[in-house]
Protein backbone atom coordinates (compact mmCIF):
# COMPACT_ATOMS: atom_id res chain seq x y z
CA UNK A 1 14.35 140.79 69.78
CA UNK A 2 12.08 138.66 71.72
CA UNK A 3 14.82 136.77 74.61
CA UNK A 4 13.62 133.46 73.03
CA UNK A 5 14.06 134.40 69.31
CA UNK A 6 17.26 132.46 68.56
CA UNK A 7 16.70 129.47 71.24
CA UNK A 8 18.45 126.39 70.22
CA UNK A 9 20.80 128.55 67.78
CA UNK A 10 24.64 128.35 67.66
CA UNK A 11 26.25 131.65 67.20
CA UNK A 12 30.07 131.90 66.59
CA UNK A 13 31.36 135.41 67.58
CA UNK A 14 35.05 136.09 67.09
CA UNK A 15 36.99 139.03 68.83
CA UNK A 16 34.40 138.24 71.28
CA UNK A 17 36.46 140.29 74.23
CA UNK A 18 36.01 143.68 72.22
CA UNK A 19 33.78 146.06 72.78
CA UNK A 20 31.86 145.39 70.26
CA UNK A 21 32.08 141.49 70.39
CA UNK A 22 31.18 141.75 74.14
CA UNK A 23 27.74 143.94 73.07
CA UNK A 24 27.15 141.46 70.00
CA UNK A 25 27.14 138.21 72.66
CA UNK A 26 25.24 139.56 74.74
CA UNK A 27 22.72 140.17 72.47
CA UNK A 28 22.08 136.87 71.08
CA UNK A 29 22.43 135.51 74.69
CA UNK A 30 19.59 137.42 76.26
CA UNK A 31 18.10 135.98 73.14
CA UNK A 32 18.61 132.34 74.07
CA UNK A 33 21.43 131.36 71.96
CA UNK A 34 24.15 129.41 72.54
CA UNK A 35 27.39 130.84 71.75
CA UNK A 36 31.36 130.25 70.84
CA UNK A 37 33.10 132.86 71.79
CA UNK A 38 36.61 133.09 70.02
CA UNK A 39 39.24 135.62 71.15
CA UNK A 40 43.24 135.63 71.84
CA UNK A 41 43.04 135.79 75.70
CA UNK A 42 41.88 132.26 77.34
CA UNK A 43 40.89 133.90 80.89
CA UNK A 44 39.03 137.05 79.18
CA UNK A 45 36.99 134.76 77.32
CA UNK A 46 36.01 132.73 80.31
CA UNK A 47 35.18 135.88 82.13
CA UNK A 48 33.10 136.73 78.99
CA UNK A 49 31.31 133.84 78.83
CA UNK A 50 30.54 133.54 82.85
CA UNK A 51 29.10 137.03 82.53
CA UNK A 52 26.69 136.66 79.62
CA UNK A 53 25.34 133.36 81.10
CA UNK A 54 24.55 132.08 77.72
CA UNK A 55 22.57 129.13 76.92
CA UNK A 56 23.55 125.66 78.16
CA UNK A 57 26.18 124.01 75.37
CA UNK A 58 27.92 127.49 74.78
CA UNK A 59 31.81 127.69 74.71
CA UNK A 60 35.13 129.52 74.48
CA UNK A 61 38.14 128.70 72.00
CA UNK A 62 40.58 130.78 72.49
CA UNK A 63 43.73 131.27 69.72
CA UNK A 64 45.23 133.26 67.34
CA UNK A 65 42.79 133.61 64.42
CA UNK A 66 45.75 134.84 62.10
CA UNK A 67 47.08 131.30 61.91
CA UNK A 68 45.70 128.40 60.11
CA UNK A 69 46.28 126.08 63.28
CA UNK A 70 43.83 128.20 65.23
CA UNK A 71 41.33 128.57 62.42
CA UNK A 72 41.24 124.85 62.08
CA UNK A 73 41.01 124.45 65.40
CA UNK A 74 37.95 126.54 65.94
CA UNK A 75 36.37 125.25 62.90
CA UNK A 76 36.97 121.24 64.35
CA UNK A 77 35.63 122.06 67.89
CA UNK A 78 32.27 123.72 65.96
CA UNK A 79 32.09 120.33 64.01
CA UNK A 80 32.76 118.50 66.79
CA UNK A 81 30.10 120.40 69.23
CA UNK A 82 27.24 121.27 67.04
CA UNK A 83 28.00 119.84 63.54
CA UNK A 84 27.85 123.13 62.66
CA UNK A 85 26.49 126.86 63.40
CA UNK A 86 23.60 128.59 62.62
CA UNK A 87 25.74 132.05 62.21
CA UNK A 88 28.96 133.01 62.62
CA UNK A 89 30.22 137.22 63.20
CA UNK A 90 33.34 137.86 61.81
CA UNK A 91 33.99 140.88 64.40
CA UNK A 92 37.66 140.31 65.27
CA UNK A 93 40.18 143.22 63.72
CA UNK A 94 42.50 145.88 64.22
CA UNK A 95 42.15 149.71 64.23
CA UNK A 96 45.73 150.65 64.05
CA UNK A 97 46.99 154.55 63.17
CA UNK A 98 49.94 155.28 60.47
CA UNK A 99 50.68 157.27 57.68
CA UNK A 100 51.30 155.17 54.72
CA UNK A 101 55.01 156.88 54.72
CA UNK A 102 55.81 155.21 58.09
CA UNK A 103 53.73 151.89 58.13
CA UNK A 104 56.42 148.95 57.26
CA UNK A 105 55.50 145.37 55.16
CA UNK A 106 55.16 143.67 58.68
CA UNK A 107 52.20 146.35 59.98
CA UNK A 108 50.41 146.22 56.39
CA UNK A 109 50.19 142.44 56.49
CA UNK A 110 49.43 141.88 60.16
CA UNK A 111 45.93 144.41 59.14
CA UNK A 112 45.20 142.84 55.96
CA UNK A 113 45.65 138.97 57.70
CA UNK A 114 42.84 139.85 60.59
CA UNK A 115 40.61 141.92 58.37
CA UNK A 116 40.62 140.31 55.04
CA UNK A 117 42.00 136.99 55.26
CA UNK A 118 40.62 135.48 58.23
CA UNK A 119 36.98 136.06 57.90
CA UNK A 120 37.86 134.91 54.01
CA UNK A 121 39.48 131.39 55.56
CA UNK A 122 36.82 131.19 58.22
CA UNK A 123 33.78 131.71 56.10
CA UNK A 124 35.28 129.13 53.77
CA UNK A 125 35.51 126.33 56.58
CA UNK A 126 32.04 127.60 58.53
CA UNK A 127 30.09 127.60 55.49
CA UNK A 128 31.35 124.01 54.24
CA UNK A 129 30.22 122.71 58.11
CA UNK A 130 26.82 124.09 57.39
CA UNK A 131 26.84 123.26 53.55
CA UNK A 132 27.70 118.98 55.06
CA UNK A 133 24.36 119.68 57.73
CA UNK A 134 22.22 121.16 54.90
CA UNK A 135 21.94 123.91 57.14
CA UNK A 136 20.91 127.19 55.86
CA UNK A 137 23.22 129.67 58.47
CA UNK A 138 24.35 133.04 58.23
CA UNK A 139 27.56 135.13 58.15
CA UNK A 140 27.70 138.59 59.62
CA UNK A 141 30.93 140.72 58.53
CA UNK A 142 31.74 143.84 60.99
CA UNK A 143 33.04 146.04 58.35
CA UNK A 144 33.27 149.65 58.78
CA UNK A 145 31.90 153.43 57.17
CA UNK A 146 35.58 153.52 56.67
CA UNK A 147 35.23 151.05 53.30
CA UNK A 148 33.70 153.99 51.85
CA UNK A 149 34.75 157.12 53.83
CA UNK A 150 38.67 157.30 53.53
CA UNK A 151 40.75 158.24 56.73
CA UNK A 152 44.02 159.92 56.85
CA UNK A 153 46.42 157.74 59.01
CA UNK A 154 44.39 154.59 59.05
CA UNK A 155 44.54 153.96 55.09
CA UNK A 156 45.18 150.47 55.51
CA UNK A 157 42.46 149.49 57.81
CA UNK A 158 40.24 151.49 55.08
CA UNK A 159 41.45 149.57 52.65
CA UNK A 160 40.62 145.99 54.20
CA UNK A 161 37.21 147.27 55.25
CA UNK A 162 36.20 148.14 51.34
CA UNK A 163 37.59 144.32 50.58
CA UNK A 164 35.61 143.29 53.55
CA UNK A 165 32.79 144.57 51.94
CA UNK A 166 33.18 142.91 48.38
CA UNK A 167 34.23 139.59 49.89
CA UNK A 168 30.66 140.02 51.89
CA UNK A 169 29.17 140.32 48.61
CA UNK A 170 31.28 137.53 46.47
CA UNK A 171 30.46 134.69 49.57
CA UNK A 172 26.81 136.19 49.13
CA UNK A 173 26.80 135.32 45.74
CA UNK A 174 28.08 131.82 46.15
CA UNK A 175 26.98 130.75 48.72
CA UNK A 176 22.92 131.78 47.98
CA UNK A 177 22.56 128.29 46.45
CA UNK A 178 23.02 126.57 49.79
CA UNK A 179 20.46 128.77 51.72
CA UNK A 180 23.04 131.26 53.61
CA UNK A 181 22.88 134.58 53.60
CA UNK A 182 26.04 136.96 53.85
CA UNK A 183 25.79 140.75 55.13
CA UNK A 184 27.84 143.36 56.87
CA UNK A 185 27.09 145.66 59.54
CA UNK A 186 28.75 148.78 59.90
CA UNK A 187 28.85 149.96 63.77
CA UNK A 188 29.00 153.57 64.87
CA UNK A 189 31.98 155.42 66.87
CA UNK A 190 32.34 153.83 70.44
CA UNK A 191 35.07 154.98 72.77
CA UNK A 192 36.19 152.05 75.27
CA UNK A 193 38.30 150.18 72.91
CA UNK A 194 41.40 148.97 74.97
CA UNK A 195 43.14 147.93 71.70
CA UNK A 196 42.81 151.31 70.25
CA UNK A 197 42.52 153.84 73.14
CA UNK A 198 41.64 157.36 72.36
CA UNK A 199 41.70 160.95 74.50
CA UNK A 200 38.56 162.40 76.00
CA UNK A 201 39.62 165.29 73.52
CA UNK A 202 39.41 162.86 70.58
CA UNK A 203 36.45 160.99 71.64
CA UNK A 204 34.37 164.67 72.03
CA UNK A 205 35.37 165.77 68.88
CA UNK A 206 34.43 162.51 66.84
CA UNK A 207 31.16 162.61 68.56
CA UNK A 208 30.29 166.25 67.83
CA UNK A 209 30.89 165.70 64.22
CA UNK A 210 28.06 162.59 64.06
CA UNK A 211 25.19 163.85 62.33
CA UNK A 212 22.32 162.18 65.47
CA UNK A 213 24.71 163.54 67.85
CA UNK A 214 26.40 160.57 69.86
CA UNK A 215 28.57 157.55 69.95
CA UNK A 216 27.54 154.19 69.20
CA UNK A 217 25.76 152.13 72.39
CA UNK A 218 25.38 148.78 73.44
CA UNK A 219 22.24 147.77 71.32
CA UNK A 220 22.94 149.93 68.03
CA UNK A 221 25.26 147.37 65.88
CA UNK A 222 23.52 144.24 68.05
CA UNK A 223 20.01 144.53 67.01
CA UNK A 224 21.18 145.33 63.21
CA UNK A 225 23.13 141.90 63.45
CA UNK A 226 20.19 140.61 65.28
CA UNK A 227 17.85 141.73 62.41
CA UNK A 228 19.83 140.53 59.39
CA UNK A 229 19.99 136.94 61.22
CA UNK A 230 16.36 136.73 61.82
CA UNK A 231 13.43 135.20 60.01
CA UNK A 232 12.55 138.90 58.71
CA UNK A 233 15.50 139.47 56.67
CA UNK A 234 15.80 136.37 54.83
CA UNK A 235 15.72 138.26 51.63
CA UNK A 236 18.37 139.85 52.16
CA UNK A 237 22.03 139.25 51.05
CA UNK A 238 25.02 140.81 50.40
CA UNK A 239 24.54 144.13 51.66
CA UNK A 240 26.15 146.55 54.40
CA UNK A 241 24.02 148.01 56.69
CA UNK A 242 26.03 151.56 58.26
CA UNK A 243 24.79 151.85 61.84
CA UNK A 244 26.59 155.16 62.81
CA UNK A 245 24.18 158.00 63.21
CA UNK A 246 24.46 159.18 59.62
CA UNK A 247 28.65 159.54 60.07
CA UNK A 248 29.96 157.67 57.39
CA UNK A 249 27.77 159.94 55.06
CA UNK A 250 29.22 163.28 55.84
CA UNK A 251 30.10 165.20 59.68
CA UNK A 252 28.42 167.93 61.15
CA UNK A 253 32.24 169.72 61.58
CA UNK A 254 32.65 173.37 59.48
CA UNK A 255 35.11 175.80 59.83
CA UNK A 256 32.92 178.98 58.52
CA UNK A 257 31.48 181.22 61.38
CA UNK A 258 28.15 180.14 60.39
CA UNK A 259 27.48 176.95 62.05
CA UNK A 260 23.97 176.48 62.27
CA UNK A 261 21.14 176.76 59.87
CA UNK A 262 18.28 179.93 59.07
């Protein structure tokens, strides 16, 4: 994108610390937006925010999405700033491991709150700001190949990824009337996660199974959300786009002595 294309645009980004938050923001800032960067740590955020050197009216809220308080919160300091966005990114969530023998009630609901509920209770409140403005916006979901691919030991994160994906297509489908447009991107394997950390033996396994042959960078996932909040997708809603070098549709991994073809 052109660094101008979404001058004068307010972009909500939560989980906007992670790795792939962090890449997202500083997308839309090199393309002139202003952002609201949401995330649990106050001084991380700042730190985000001071590095992207966004465009002049951008912000930080910092809170616990999980709880109501903090989703109002968010959702009053957007009314209060802009009236309301032009898109918000539902990117916060958690990756954690466990067999579903192991996982307790506590585990299951702190996945499904982040995952599934608070991008359902945010989109609820963003959408009725932009519904009051008569301003057409946009929602981006980061869902996951995992809604489709199942994963043994993160069946619960799975799970909330494939209702990710339908509640991306139910707020499409209601919310069409009032101009916005509701898709989910689907980023790649990226090592670098400090919620999630993985071994160098992990990471070079994952990538040797993903069919281009790499991990996810910096600008894969961005320009997709990029793309689906521009001009030239605005006939398009309710879909998932799976940026992840063809690994959600099968690996490159066999176990016969014949590994490559002719």
């Amino acid at each position: 994108m052109k660094t101008d294309s979404f001058a004068g645009q307010g972009v909500v980004i939560t989980g906007a610390c992670g790795i792939y938050g962090t890449w997202i923001a500083a997308a839309f800032a090199h393309a002139g937006a202003r952002l609201c960067l949401a995330d649990r740590d106050p001084a991380a955020l700042k730190a985000t925010l001071a590095e992207l050197s966004p465009a002049p009216g951008s912000f930080t809220v910092p809170g616990d999405l999980t709880t109501d308080a903090d989703l109002a919160a968010l959702s009053a300091r957007l009314g209060e700033e802009w009236g309301a966005p032009d898109i918000l990114v539902n990117n916060a969530g958690v990756y954690p491991s466990g067999f579903l023998l192991d996982i307790d009630a506590a585990e299951w609901d702190r996945i499904m709150d982040l995952n599934v509920r608070t991008p359902f209770l945010l989109t609820q409140q963003i959408a009725k700001l932009m519904i009051a403005q008569q301003r057409p916006g946009v929602v981006i979901n980061i869902s996951s190949g995992a809604a489709r691919k199942m994963r043994r030991s993160v069946v619960p994160y799975c799970l909330s990824k494939t209702a990710l994906d339908r509640l991306t297509k139910g707020y499409a489908l209601e919310l069409a009337e009032y101009g916005i447009r509701v898709n989910a991107v689907e980023p790649g394997f990226a090592a670098g996660s400090t919620s999630s950390p993985l071994t160098e033996a992990h990471v070079k396994a994952t990538v040797a199974g993903i069919p281009l042959g790499r991990a996810s960078n910096a600008e894969d996932a961005a320009n997709a959300v990029l793309f689906l909040c521009s001009p030239a997708a605005s006939y398009i809603t309710g879909t998932s786009i799976a940026v992840d070098g063809g690994n959600s549709i099968g690996t490159l991994t066999v176990h016969q002595d014949k590994k490559t073809a002719l």
